[in-house]
N, C-alpha and C. Protein backbone atom coordinates (compact mmCIF):
# COMPACT_ATOMS: atom_id res chain seq x y z
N UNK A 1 107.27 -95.62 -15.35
CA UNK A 1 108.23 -95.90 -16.39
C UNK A 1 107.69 -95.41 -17.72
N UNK A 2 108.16 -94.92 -18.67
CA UNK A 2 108.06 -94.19 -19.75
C UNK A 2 109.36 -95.35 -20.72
N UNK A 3 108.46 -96.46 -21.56
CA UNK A 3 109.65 -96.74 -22.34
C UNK A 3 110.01 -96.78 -23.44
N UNK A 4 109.15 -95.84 -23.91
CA UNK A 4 109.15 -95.09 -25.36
C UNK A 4 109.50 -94.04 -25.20
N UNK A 5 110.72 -93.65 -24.40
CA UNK A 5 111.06 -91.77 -23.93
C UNK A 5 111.11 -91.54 -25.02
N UNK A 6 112.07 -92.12 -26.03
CA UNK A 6 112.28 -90.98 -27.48
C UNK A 6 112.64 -92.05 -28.55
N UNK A 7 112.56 -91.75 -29.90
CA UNK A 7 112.85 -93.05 -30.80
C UNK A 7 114.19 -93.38 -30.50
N UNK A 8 115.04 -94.67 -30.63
CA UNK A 8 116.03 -94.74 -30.61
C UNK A 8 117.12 -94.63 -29.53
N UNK A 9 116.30 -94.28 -28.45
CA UNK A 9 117.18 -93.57 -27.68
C UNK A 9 116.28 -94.42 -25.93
N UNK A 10 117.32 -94.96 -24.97
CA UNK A 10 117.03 -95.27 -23.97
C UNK A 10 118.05 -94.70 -22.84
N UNK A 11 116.95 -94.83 -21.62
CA UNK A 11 117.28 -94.51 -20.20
C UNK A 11 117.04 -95.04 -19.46
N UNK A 12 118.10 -95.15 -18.40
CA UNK A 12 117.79 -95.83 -17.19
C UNK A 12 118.47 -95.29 -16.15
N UNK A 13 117.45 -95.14 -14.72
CA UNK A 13 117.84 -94.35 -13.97
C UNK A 13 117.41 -95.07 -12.62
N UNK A 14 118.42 -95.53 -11.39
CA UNK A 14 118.09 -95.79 -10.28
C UNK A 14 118.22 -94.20 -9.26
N UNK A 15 117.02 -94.47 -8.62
CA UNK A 15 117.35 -93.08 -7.02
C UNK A 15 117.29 -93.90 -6.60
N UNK A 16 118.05 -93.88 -5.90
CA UNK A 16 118.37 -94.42 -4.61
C UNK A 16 117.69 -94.24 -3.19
N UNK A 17 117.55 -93.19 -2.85
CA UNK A 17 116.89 -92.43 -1.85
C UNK A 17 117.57 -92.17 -0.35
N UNK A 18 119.02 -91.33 -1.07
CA UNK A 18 120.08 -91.37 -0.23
C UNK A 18 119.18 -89.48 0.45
N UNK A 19 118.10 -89.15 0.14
CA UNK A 19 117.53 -88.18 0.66
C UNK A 19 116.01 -88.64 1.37
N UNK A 20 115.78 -89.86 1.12
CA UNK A 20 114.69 -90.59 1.66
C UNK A 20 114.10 -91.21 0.57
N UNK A 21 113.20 -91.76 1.05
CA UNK A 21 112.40 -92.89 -0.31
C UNK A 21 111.64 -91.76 -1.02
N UNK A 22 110.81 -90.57 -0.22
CA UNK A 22 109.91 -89.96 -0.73
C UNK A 22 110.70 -88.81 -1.66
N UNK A 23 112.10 -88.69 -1.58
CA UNK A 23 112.80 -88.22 -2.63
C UNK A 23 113.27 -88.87 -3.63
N UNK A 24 113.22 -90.24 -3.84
CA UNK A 24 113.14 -91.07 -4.89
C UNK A 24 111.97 -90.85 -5.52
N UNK A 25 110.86 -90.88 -4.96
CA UNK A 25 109.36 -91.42 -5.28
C UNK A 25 109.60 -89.81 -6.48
N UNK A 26 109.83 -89.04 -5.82
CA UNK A 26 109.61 -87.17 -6.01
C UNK A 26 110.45 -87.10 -7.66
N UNK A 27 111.75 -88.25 -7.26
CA UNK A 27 112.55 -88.02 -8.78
C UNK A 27 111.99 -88.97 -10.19
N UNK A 28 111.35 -89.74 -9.50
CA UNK A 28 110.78 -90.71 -10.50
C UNK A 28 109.53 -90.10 -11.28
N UNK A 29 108.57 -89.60 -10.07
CA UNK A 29 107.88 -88.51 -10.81
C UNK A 29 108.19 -87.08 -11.84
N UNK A 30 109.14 -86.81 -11.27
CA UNK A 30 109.99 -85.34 -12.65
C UNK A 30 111.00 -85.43 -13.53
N UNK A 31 111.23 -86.75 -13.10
CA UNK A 31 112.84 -86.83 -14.20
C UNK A 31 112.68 -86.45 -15.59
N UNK A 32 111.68 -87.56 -15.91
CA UNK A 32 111.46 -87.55 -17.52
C UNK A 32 111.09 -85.83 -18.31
N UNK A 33 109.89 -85.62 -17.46
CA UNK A 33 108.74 -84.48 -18.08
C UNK A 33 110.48 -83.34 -18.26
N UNK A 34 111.07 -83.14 -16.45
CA UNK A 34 111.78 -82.38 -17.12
C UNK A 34 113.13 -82.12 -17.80
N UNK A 35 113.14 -83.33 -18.18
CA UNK A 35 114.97 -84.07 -19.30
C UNK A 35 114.23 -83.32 -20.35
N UNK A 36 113.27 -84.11 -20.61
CA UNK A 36 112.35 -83.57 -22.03
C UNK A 36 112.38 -81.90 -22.44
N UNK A 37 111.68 -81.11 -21.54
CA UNK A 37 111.49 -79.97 -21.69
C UNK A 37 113.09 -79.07 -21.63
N UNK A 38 114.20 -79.62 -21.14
CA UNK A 38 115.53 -79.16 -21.17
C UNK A 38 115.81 -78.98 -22.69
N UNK A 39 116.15 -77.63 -22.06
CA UNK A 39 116.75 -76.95 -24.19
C UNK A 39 118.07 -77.62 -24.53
N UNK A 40 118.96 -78.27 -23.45
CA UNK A 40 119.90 -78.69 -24.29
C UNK A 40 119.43 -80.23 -24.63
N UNK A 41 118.60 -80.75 -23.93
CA UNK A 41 118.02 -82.05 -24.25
C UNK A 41 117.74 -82.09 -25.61
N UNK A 42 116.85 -80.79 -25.92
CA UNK A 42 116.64 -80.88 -27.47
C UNK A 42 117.55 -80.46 -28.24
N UNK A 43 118.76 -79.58 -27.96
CA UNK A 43 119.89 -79.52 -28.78
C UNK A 43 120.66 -80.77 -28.40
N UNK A 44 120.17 -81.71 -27.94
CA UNK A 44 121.23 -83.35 -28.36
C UNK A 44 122.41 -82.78 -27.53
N UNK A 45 122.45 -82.31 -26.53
CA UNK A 45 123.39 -81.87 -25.52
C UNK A 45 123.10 -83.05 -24.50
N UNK A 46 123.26 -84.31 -24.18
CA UNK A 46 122.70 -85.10 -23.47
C UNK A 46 123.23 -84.78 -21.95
N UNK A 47 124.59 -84.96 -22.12
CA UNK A 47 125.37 -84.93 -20.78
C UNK A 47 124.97 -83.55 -19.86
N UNK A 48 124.92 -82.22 -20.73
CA UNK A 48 124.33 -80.78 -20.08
C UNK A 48 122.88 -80.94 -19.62
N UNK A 49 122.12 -81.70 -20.36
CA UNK A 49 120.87 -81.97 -19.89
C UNK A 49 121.03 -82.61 -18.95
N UNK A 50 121.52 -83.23 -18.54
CA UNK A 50 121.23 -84.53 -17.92
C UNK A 50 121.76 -83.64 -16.37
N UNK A 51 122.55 -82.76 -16.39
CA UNK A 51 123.26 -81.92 -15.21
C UNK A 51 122.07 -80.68 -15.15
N UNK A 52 121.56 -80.45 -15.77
CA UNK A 52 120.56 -79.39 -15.83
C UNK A 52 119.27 -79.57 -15.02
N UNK A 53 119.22 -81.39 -15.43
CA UNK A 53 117.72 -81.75 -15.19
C UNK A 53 118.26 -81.99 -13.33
N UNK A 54 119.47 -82.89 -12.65
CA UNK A 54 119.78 -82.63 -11.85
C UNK A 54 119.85 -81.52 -11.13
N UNK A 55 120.16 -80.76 -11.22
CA UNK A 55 120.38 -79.37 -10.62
C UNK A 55 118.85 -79.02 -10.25
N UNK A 56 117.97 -78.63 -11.50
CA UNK A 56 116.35 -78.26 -11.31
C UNK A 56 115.92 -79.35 -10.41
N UNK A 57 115.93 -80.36 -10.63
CA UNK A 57 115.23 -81.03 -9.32
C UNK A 57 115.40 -80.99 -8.08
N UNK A 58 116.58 -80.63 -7.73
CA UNK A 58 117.59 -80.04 -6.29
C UNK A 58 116.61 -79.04 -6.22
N UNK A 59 116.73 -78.10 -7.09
CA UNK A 59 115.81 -76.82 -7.19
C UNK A 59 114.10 -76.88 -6.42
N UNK A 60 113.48 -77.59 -7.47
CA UNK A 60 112.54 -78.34 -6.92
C UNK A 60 112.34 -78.79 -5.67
N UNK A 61 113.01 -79.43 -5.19
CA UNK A 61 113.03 -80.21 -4.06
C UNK A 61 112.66 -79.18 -2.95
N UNK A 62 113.44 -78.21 -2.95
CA UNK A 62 113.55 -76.64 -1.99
C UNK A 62 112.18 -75.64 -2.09
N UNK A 63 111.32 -76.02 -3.04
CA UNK A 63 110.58 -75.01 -3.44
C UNK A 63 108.95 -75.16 -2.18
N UNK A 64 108.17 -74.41 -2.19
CA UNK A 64 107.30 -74.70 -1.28
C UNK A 64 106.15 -76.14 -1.71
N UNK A 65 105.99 -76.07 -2.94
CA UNK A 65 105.35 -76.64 -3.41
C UNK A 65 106.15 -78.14 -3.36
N UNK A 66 107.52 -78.66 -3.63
CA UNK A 66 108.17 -79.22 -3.92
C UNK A 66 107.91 -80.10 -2.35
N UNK A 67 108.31 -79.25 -1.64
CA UNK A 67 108.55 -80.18 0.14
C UNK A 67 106.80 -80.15 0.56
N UNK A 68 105.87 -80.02 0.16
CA UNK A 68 104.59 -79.86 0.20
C UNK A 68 104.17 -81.64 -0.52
N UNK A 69 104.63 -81.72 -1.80
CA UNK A 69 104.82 -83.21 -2.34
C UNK A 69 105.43 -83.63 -1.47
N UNK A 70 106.69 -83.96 -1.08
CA UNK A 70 107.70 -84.74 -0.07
C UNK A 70 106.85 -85.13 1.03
N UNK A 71 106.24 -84.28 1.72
CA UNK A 71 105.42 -84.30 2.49
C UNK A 71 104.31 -85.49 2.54
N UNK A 72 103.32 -85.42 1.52
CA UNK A 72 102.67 -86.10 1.09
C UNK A 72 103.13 -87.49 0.59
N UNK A 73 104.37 -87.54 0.11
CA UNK A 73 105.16 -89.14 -0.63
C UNK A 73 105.92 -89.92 0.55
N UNK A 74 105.47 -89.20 1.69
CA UNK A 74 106.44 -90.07 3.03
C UNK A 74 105.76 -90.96 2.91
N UNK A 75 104.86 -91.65 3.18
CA UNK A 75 104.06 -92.95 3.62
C UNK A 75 103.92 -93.55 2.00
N UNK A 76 104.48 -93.10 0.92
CA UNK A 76 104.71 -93.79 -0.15
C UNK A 76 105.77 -95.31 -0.61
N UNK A 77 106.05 -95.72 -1.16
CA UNK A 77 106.80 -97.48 -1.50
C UNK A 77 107.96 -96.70 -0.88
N UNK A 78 108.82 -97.31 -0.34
CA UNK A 78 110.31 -97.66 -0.12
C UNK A 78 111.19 -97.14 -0.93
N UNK A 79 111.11 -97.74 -2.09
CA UNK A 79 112.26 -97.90 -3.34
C UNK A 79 111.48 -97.74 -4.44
N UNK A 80 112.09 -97.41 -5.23
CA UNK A 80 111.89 -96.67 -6.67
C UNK A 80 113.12 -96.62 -7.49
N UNK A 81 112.60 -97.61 -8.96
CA UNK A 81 113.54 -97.59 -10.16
C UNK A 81 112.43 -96.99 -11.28
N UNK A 82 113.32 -96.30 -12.25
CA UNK A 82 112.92 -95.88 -13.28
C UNK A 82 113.88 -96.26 -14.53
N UNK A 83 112.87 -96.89 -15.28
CA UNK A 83 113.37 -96.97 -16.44
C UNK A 83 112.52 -96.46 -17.57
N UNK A 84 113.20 -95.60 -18.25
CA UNK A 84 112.94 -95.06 -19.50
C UNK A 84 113.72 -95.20 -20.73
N UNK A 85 112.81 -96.01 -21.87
CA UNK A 85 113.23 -96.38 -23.11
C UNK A 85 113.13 -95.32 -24.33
């Protein structure tokens, strides 16, 4: 959890892990770093970010490196909430 994401500004995000727990575990780990680094995030585009940062993690998910983590986060917790303030 990150709950100082940005001044003024809060988030909160359940996965669910309607792709498995270790794809929860996988979103809890990248959400933030990459909302943050999203150019419309910093143009105050929230809603485009927020579809951007979705999409790249789909992205992610597919990549070799990506199912290489998955791999590794199977025998990880169940369930996973994130909240970011």
């Amino acid at each position: 959890m990150a709950l100082d994401f940005e001044p003024g500004m809060s988030l909160f995000a359940v996965f669910d892990g309607h792709g498995g727990a270790e794809v929860a575990r996988f979103c809890e780990r990248h959400f933030i770093n990459e909302l943050r680094q999203d150019k419309e995030f910093k143009n105050i585009n929230f809603e485009q970010a927020l579809i951007n940062v979705f999409l790249k993690i789909d992205k992610m998910l597919m990549t070799v490196d990506g199912k290489a983590e998955l791999r590794k986060l199977v025998n990880g917790p169940k369930q996973s909430v994130v909240g970011v303030n």
